[in-house]
Every structure is written in structure tokens, then in C-alpha cells.
Protein backbone atom coordinates (compact mmCIF):
# COMPACT_ATOMS: atom_id res chain seq x y z
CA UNK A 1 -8.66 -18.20 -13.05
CA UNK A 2 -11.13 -16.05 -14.37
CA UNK A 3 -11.09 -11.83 -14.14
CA UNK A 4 -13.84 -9.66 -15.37
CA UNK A 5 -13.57 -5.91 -15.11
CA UNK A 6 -16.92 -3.71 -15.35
CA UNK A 7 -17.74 -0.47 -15.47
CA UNK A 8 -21.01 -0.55 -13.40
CA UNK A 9 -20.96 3.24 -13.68
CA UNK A 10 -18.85 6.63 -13.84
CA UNK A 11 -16.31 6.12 -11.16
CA UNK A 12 -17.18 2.95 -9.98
CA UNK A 13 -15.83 -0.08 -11.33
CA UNK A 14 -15.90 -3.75 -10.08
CA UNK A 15 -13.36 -6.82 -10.22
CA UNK A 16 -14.50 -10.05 -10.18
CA UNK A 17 -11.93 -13.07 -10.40
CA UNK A 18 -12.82 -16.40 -9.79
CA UNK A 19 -11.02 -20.11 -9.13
CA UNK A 20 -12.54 -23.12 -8.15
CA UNK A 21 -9.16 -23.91 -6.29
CA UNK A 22 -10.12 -20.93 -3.35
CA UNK A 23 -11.68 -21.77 0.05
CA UNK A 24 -11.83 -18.47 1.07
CA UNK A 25 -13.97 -15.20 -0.43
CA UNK A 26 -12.90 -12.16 -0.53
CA UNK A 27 -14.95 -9.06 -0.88
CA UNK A 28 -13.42 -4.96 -0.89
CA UNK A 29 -14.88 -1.75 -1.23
CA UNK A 30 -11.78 0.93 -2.06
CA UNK A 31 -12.73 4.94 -1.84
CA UNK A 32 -9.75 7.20 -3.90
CA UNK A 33 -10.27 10.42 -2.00
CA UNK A 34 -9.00 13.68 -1.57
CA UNK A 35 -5.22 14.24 -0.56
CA UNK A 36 -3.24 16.55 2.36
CA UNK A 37 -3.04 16.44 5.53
CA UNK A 38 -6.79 16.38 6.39
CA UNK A 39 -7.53 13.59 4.05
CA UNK A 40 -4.91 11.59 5.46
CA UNK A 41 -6.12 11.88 9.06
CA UNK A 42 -9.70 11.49 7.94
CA UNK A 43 -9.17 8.54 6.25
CA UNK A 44 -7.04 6.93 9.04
CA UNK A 45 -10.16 7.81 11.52
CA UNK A 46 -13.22 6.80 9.11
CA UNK A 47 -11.81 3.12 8.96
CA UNK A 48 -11.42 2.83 12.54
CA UNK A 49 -15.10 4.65 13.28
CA UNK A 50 -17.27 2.98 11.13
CA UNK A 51 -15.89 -0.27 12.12
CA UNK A 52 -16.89 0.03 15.82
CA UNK A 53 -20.68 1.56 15.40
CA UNK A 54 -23.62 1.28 12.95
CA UNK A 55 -27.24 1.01 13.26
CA UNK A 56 -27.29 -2.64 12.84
CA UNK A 57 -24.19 -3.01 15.13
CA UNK A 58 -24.00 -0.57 17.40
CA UNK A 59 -20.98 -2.17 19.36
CA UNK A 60 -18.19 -4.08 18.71
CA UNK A 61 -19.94 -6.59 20.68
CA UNK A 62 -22.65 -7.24 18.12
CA UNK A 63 -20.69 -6.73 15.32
CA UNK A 64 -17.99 -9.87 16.50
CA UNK A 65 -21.12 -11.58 17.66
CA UNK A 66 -22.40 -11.69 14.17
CA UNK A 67 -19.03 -12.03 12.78
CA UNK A 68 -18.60 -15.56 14.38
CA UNK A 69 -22.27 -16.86 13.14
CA UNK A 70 -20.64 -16.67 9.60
CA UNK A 71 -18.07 -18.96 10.97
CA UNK A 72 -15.24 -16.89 11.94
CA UNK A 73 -15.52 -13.75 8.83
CA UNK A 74 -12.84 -11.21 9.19
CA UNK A 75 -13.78 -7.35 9.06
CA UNK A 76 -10.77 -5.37 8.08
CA UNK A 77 -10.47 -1.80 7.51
CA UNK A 78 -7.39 -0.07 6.51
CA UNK A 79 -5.84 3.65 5.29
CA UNK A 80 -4.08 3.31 2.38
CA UNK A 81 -2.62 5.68 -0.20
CA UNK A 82 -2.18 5.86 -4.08
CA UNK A 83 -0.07 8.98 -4.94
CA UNK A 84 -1.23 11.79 -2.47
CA UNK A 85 -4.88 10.27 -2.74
CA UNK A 86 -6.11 8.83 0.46
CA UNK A 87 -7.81 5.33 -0.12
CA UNK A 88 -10.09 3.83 3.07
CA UNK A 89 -10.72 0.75 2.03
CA UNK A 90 -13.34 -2.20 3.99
CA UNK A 91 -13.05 -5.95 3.05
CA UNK A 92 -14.71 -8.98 4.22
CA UNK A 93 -12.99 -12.29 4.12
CA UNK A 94 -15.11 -15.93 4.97
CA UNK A 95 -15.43 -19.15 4.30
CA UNK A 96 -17.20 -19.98 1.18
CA UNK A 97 -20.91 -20.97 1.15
CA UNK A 98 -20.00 -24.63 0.11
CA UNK A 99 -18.49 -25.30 3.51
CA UNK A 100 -21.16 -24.11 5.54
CA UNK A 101 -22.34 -26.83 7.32
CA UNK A 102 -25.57 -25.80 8.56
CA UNK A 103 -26.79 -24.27 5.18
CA UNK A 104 -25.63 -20.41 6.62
CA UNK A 105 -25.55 -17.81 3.54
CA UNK A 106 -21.55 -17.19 4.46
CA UNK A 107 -21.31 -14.61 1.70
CA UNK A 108 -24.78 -13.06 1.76
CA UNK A 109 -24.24 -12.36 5.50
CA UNK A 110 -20.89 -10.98 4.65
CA UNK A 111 -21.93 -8.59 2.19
CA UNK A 112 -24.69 -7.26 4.03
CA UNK A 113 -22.34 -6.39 6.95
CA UNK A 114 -20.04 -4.85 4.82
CA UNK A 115 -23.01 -2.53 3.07
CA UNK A 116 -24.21 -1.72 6.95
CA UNK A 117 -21.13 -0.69 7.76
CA UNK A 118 -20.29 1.41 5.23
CA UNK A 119 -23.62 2.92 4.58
CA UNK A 120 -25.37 2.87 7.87
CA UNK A 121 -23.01 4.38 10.48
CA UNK A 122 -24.34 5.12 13.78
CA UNK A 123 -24.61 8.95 13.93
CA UNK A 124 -25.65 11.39 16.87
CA UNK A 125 -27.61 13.95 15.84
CA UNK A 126 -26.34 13.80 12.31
CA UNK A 127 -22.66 13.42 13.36
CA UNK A 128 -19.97 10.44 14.70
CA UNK A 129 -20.04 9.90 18.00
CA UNK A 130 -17.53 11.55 19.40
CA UNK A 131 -16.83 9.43 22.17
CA UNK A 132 -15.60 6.92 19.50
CA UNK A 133 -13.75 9.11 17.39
CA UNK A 134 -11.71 10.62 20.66
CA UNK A 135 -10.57 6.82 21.48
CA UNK A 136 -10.00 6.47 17.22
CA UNK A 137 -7.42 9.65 17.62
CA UNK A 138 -5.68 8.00 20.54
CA UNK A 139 -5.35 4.73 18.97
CA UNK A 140 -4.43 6.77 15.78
CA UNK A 141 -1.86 8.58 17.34
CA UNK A 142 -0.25 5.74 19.49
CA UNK A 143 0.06 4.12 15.50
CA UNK A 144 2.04 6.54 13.74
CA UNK A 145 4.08 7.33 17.15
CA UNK A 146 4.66 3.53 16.88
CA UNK A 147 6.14 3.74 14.41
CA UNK A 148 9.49 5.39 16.02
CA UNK A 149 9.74 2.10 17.93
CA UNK A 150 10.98 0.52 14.83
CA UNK A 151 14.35 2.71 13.80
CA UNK A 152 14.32 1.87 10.24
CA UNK A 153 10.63 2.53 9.43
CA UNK A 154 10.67 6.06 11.26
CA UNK A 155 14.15 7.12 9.11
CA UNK A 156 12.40 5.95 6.15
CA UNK A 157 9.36 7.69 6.76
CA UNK A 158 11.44 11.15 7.76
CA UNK A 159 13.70 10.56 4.62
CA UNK A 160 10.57 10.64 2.59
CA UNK A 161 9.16 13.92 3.93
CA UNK A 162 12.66 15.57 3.21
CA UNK A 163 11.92 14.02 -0.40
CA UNK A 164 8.59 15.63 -0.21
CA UNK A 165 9.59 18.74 1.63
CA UNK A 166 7.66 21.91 -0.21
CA UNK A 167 4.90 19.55 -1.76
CA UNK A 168 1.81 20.71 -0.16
CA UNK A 169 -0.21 17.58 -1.61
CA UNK A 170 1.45 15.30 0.14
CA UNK A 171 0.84 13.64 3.51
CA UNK A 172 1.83 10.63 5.29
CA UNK A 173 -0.10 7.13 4.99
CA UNK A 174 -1.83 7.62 8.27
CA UNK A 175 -1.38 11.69 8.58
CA UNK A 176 0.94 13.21 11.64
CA UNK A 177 -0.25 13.30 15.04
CA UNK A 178 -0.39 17.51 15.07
CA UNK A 179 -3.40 17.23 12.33
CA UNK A 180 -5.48 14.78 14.84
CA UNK A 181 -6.82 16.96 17.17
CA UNK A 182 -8.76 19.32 15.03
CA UNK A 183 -10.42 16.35 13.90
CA UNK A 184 -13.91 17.06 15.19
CA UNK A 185 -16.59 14.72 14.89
CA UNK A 186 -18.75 18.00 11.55
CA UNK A 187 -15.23 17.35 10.18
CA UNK A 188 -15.23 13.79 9.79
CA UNK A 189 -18.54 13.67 9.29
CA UNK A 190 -18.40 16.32 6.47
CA UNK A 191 -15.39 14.11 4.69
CA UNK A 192 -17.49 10.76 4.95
CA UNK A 193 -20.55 12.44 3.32
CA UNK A 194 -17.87 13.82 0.66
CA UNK A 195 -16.20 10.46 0.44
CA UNK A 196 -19.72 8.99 -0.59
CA UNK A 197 -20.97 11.66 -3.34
CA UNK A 198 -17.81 12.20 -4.94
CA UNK A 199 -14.82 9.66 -4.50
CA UNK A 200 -13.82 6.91 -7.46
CA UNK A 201 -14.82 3.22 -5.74
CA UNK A 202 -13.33 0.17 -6.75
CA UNK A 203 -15.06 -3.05 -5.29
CA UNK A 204 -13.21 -6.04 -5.84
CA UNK A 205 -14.00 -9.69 -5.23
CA UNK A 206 -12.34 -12.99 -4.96
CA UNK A 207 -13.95 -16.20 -5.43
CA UNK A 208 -14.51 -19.72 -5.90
CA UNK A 209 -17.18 -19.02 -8.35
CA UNK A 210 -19.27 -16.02 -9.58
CA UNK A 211 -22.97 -16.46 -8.64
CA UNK A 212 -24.09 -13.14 -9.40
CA UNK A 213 -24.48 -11.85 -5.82
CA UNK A 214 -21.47 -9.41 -5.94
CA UNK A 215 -22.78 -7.69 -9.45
CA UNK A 216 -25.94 -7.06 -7.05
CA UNK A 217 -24.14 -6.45 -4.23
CA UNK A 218 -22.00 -3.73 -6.78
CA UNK A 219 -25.20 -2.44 -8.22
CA UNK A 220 -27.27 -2.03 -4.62
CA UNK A 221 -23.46 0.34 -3.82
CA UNK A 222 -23.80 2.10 -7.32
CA UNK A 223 -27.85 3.12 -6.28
CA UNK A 224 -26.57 4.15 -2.93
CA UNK A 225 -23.61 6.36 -4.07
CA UNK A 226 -25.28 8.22 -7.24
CA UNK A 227 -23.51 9.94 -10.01
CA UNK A 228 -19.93 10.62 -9.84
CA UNK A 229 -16.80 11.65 -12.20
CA UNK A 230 -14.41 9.10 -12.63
CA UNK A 231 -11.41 9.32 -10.53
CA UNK A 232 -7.80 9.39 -11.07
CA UNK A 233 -4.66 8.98 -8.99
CA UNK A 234 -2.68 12.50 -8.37
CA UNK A 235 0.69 11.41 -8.87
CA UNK A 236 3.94 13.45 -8.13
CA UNK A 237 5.67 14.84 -11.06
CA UNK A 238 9.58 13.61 -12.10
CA UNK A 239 12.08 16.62 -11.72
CA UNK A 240 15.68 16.50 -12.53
CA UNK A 241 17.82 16.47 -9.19
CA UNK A 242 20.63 19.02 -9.37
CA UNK A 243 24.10 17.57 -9.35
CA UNK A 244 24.90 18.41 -5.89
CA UNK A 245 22.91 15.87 -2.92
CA UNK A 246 20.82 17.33 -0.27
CA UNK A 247 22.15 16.07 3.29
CA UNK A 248 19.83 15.75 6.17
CA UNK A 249 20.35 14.15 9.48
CA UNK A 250 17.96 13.60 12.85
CA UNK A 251 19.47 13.26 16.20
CA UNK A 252 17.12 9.74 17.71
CA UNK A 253 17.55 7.71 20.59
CA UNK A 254 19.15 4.76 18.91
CA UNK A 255 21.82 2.42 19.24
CA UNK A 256 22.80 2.59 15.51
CA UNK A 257 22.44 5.13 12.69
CA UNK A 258 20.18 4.68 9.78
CA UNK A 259 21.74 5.45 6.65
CA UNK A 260 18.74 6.57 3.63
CA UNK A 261 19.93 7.21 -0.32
CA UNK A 262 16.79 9.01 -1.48
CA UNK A 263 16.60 8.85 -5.42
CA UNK A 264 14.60 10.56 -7.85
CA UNK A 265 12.69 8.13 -9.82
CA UNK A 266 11.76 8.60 -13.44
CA UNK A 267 8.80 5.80 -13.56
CA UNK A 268 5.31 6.19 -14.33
CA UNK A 269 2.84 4.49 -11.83
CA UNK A 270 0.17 4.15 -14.46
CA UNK A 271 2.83 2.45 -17.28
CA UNK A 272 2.06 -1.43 -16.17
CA UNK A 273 3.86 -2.37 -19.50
CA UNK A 274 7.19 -1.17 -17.62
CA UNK A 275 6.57 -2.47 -14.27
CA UNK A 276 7.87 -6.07 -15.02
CA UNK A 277 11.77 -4.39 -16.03
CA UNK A 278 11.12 -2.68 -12.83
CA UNK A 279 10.20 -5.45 -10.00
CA UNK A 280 13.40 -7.21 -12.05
CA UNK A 281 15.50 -4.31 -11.43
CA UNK A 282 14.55 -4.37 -7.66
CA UNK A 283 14.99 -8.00 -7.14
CA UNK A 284 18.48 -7.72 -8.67
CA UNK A 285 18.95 -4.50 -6.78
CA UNK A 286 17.55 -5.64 -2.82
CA UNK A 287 15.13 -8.08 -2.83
CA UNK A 288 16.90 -10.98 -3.81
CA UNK A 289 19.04 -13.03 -1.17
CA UNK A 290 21.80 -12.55 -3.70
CA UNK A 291 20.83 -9.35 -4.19
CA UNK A 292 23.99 -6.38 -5.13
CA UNK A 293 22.87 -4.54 -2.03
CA UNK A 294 22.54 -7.15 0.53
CA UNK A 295 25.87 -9.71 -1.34
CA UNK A 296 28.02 -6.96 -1.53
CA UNK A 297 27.09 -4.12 0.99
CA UNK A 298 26.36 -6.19 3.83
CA UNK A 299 28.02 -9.79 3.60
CA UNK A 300 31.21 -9.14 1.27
CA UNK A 301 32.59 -5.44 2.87
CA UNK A 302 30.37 -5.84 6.34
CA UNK A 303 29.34 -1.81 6.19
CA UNK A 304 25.61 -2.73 7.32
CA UNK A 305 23.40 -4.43 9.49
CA UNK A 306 21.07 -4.58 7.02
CA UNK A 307 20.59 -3.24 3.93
CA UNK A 308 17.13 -2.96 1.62
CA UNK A 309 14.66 -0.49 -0.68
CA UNK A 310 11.50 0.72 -0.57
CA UNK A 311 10.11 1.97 -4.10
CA UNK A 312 7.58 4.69 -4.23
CA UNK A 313 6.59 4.89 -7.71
CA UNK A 314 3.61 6.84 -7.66
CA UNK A 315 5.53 9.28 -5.65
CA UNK A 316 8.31 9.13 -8.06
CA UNK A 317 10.96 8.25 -5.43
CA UNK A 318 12.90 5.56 -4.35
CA UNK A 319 14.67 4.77 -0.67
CA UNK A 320 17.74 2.48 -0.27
CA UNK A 321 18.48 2.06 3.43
CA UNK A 322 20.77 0.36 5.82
CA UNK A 323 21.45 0.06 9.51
CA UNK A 324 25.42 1.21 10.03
CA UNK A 325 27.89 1.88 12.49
CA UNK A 326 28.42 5.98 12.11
CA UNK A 327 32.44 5.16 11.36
CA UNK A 328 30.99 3.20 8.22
CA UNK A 329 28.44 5.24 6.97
CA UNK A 330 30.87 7.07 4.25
CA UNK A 331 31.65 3.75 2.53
CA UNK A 332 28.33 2.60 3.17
CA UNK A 333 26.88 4.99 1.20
CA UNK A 334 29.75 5.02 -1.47
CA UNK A 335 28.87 1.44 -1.93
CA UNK A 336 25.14 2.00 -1.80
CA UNK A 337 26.04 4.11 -4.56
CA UNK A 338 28.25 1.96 -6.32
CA UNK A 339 25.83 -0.64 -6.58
CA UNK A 340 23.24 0.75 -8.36
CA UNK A 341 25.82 2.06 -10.96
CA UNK A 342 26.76 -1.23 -11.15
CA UNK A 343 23.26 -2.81 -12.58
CA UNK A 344 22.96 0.79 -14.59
CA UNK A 345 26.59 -0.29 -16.78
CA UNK A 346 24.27 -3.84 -17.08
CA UNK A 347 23.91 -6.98 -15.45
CA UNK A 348 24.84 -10.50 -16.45
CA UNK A 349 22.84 -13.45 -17.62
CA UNK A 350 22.80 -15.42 -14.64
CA UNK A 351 21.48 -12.47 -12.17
CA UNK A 352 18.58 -12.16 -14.70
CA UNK A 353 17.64 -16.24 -14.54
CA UNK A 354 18.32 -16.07 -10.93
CA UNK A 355 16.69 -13.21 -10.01
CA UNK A 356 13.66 -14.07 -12.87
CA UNK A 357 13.24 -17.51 -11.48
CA UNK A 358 12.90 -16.68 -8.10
CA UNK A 359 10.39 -13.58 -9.38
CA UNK A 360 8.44 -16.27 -11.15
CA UNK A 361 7.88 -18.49 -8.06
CA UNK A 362 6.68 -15.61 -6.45
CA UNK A 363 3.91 -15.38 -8.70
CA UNK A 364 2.92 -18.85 -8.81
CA UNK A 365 2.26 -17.92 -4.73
CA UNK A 366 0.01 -15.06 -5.84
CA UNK A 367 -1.91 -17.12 -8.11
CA UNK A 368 -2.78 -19.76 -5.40
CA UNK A 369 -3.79 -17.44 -2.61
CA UNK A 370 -6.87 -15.71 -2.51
CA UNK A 371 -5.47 -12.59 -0.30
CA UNK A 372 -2.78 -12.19 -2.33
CA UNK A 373 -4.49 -12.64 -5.19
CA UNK A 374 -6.91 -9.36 -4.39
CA UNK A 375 -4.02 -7.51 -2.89
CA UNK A 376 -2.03 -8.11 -6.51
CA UNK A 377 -5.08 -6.95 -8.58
CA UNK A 378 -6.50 -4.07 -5.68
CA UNK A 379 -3.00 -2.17 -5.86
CA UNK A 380 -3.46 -1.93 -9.78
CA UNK A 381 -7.27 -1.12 -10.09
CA UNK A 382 -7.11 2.74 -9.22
CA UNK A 383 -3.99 2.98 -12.09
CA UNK A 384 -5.85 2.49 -15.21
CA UNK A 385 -7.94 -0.60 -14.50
CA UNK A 386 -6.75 -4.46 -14.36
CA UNK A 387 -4.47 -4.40 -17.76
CA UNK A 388 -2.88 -7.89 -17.21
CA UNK A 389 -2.89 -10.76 -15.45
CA UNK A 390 -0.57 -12.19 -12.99
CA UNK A 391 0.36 -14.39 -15.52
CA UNK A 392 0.65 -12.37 -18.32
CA UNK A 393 3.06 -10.27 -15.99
CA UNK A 394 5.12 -13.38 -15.27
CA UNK A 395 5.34 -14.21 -19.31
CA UNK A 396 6.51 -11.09 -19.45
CA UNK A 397 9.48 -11.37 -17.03
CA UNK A 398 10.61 -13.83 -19.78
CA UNK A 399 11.03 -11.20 -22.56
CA UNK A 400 13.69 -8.99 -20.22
CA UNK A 401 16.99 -8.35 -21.39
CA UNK A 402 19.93 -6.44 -19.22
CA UNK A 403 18.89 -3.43 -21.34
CA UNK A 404 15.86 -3.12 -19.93
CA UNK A 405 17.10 -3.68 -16.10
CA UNK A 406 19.38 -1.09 -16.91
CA UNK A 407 16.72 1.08 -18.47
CA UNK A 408 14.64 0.75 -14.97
CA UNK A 409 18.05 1.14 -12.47
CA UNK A 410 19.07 4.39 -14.95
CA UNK A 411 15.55 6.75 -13.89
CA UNK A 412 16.99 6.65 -10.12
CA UNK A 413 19.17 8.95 -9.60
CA UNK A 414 20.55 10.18 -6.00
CA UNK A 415 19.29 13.35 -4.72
CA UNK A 416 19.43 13.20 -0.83
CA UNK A 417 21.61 11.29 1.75
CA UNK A 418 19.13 10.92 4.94
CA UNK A 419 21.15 9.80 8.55
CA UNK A 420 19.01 8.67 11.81
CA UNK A 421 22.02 9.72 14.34
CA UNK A 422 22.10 7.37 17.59
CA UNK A 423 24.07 8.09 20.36
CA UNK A 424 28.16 6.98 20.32
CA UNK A 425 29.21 4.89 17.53
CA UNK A 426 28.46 1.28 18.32
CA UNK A 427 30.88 -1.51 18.15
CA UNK A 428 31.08 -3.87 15.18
């Protein structure tokens, strides 16, 4: 596998990686923009709009139709977020050109729908059509109320806005439905036009081999988009919790509570030379099938249904969760607790190998896929650039000692018990 990272100008940087062993390309454009609750809604309703309507496609239609020629490409667009920046991001995934049969230009096609797309929307009198943006805000809005339908996604996302409670920056992945409506189509219009003269880009691209076209396809984006600072991720700053917890609870029409340990988290998102001790800490922690949360908390002493973590580093925070019966939920969280003091005293040996080995194997799965290849490498561009590979990252894994797991478990520290209340306690 080969990576090259360049600078084609301020604020725009390209990723090329290449191996003969991929089928498939892979091509992304990434925009860091502002952050708040505009931003977030914005960004949720760009992807969806310029996907359905440009001047070369003006319907979904048209834009399949095409889609299909280059047997079968993929056009995905998707809100993301890195710290309280908002990130649309549009990527194009095909065939490569070697198994077109009827001597199509796969990737050239590709890349020209993905420049049309993004550069060529379909405007009304200088503005989105607002007939698609209404049916983006409903499809928007029947997303993030979606999301109640899954009980421990919705107390995870309201145990992270206690977290965030009095932080003005922040704003939900997709935004909150009570920000859609003053969406107008001058609004969205007026943050796409400020997306293109002033946001960061990262293009990325994934390959079988590197023929040159995406360094034109990168330079024919730098000429559109102009001069630009570079950009950098607004990340939340570490404080301190005080020594007492912060309790919250949320009546919801559940059969079982939801049980969230919010922690403060003392880990910088842009210091990639500790994020090794840390994806060890959290497959020791909950990822592991013989993880301490999932071995002891839910198999051994039966408190859970489940029982897992969600990091949030460039937020600074970090979520433990389980699905309890309400008689449990003291010694659930006791244990929840108990656990993570547990790999902060130090672990053994044998959880390291374990937990390493398995960690390891993981990465070998990276390495041979070409989506999760550019998902690895896309979630690290906007932090600093590309400052290893994924196997540099996996050597690393074998320098770790139980002084640096406990290093990593030691910045999270407790500061808010979060409980999704059902209706009558359930029955083991």
C-alpha cells in the first residue's frame, strides 16, 4: 500500500493511497465547516439537496440513470462531525477501469459526477429549490426522530447534551428538529456559497493504482474553490469534574431503563501518538467479547442487558451504557464504576495479548478493504494530516504496557449518571 499526502493548496489537501489488491475506487470530497445549531442542520440538508438536483442531473432519475452506465457506482452523501465542526462530505465508489468490459472510463465518469454535483447545483433564481429542500427537512426530521425508535441511541444522544449542556458550540450530528424549519432555501443557499469560499477540504482517494486523474481531478476543485485559510477542528476543552456527579433522568416510553456513566475525558483528538493506548484501553474496557464491562457487568453479576461505550474524544467525553432493570440500576452503575477502576489499578498480561491480538486482526481487515481503508485514513485527515499508517498503528499496539492502558482508563473520570426511565420495572 502506498499513501501520499499533498498540500495542493491552503486548506485543501489530498490523500491518495493505492493497492493493486483493490477492485473497488474510492473517491471523497470532505468540507470542515462552521459549528452550532445552524451548521448542523445545514449540513444535514446540503448532502441530501445537492444529491437530488444539478444542472447535469436535474432528477434523481438521471442521476441513477447515469449511475448504472458506470456499472452500478454508488453516490453517497453524509453529515458528519469533527469536534463542533460540521463536515458534509460526497464520495463516489465504482468498479475500477480494468474491469470495464466495454472500454467505459468507470472513474472519469465518476469524478465528473461527483464535480457536477458539488459544483453545479440546480438553483432557482439563484437559490435551492425549495420544493426539494421542504421534502430534505421532512426526511431530515423523520432521521433524528428515528432515532428514539432505538432506546439506547436516543439515551446516549440525551446523555451527551447533558454533557454538553451550557456549550453554545455544540450541536448534534444531524442538528434537532426545532432548528429545521427556519431553514429557508437564502439560508442554505447562503451556507453552501460559504461552505465553498471558506471551509478546509480534504479529498481523499482509494485505489488500485494512481494514474494521475485524481491530482487533476484535486487541482480542477482547488481552481474552483480559490484561496482559503487552512482549517482546524474546534475541539472542546478538558475541565476537571467536581467530586460530586450530576444526576439526570428522562421519563420514555420504554420497556427497560437505560443506564449512561458520562465521563470527562482528558484525551487530545489531535495526539495520534496516544490513540493506540487508547483503542487498547477500550477494547479491554467494552469492545472486546471478554471485555470487563460486558464479562463482568453483564454475564458474571447479570445487572444488564447489554452493556458498551461510545468514546467522544474530540468532544472530550466518554459514555458507558447499559440496558437494566430499574431494581438493578444501583449496582449496575456501582459496577460500571468498579470496572473502570479496575483497568485504572492495571491490567494483566493476558488481557493485553488478548485484547492486542484481537486489535491486530482488526487491522489486517482495514488494510484489505478499500471502504475501510478511506474511512480509517478520512476520520484522521482533518486532525493534523495522515501521521501514520494502519500499520505503523498496529506496530505500535506492540510497544503497550499496562501503564499505558492505565494511563488512557485514568483521564475518564465520572461526572454524570444519565437514566432513560421506562414504565414499571421489567422482569428479569
Amino acid at each position: 500500500m502506498d499513501i501520499k499526502r499533498i498540500n495542493i493548496k491552503e486548506g485543501i489537501n489530498l490523500t491518495v493511497i493505492t493497492d493493486k489488491k483493490f477492485k473497488t475506487d474510492i473517491t471523497s470530497v470532505a468540507f470542515l465547516c462552521g459549528y452550532g445549531a445552524e451548521a448542523a442542520v445545514c449540513s444535514a440538508l446540503l448532502t441530501g439537496v445537492l444529491s437530488r438536483c444539478c444542472i447535469k442531473y436535474p432528477s434523481l432519475m438521471e442521476l441513477n440513470r447515469t449511475l448504472d452506465g458506470l456499472y452500478d457506482a454508488q453516490l453517497v452523501s453524509d453529515a458528519s462531525r469533527r469536534g463542533f465542526n460540521h463536515v458534509p462530505t460526497f464520495t463516489v465508489s465504482s468498479l475500477n477501469n480494468r474491469y470495464s468490459l466495454d472500454k467505459t472510463d468507470i472513474r472519469g465518469g465518476c469524478l465528473d459526477v461527483l464535480y457536477s454535483i458539488i459544483f453545479e447545483p440546480g438553483l432557482k433564481n439563484g437559490y435551492f429549490d425549495n420544493k426539494i429542500l421542504q421534502s430534505e427537512k421532512l426526511q431530515l426530521k423523520d432521521a433524528i426522530n428515528g432515532i428514539r425508535n432505538s432506546r439506547s441511541s436516543y439515551a446516549i444522544r440525551r446523555c451527551t447534551e447533558a454533557l454538553m449542556a451550557g456549550q453554545p458550540l455544540y450541536a448534534p450530528r444531524l442538528g434537532r428538529p426545532e432548528d429545521i424549519d427556519g431553514v429557508t432555501p437564502a439560508v442554505l443557499t447562503g451556507f453552501y456559497r460559504d461552505m465553498l469560499k471558506n471551509s478546509s477540504v480534504e479529498i481523499l482517494s482509494v485505489s488500485s493504482d494512481d494514474d494521475g486523474r485524481i491530482t487533476e481531478f484535486a487541482a480542477r476543485l482547488s481552481d474552483m474553490l480559490g484561496e482559503r485559510k487552512p482549517g482546524t477542528v474546534l475541539t472542546q476543552e478538558y475541565k476537571m469534574p467536581g467530586k460530586r456527579i450530576k444526576r439526570v433522568s428522562e421519563q420514555a416510553g420504554i420497556s427497560q431503563d437505560v443506564l449512561c456513566v458520562g465521563c470527562e475525558y482528558d484525551g487530545s483528538s489531535e495526539d495520534y501518538s496516544r490513540s493506540a493506548e487508547r483503542t487498547l484501553f477500550y477494547e479491554i474496557l467494552f469492545q472486546n467479547p471478554t471485555s470487563y464491562l460486558f464479562e463482568n457487568v453483564r454475564e458474571k453479576l447479570s445487572l444488564c442487558y447489554y452493556c458498551s461505550a461510545l468514546p467522544m474524544i474530540d468532544l472530550k467525553k466518554l459514555i458507558i451504557y447499559a440496558g437494566i432493570d430499574r431494581k438493578n440500576a444501583k449496582r449496575a452503575e456501582e459496577e460500571i464504576k468498579k470496572q473502570l477502576d479496575l483497568i485504572k489499578r492495571g491490567v494483566s498480561e493476558d488481557d493485553i495479548n488478548r485484547c492486542r491480538l484481537a486489535l491486530k486482526n482488526d487491522l489486517l481487515a482495514v488494510a484489505d478493504s478499500p471502504s475501510r481503508t478511506a474511512a480509517w485514513y478520512a476520520r484522521r485527515a482533518f486532525y493534523g494530516g495522515i501521521t501514520e499508517t494502519v500499520q505503523e498503528f498496529s506496530a505500535k499496539l506492540d510497544t503497550l504496557k499496562s501503564e499505558d492502558v492505565q494511563r488512557a482508563a485514568s483521564s475518564a473520570v465520572p461526572s454524570l449518571v444519565f437514566t432513560m426511565k421506562g414504565g414499571a420495572d421489567s422482569e428479569a
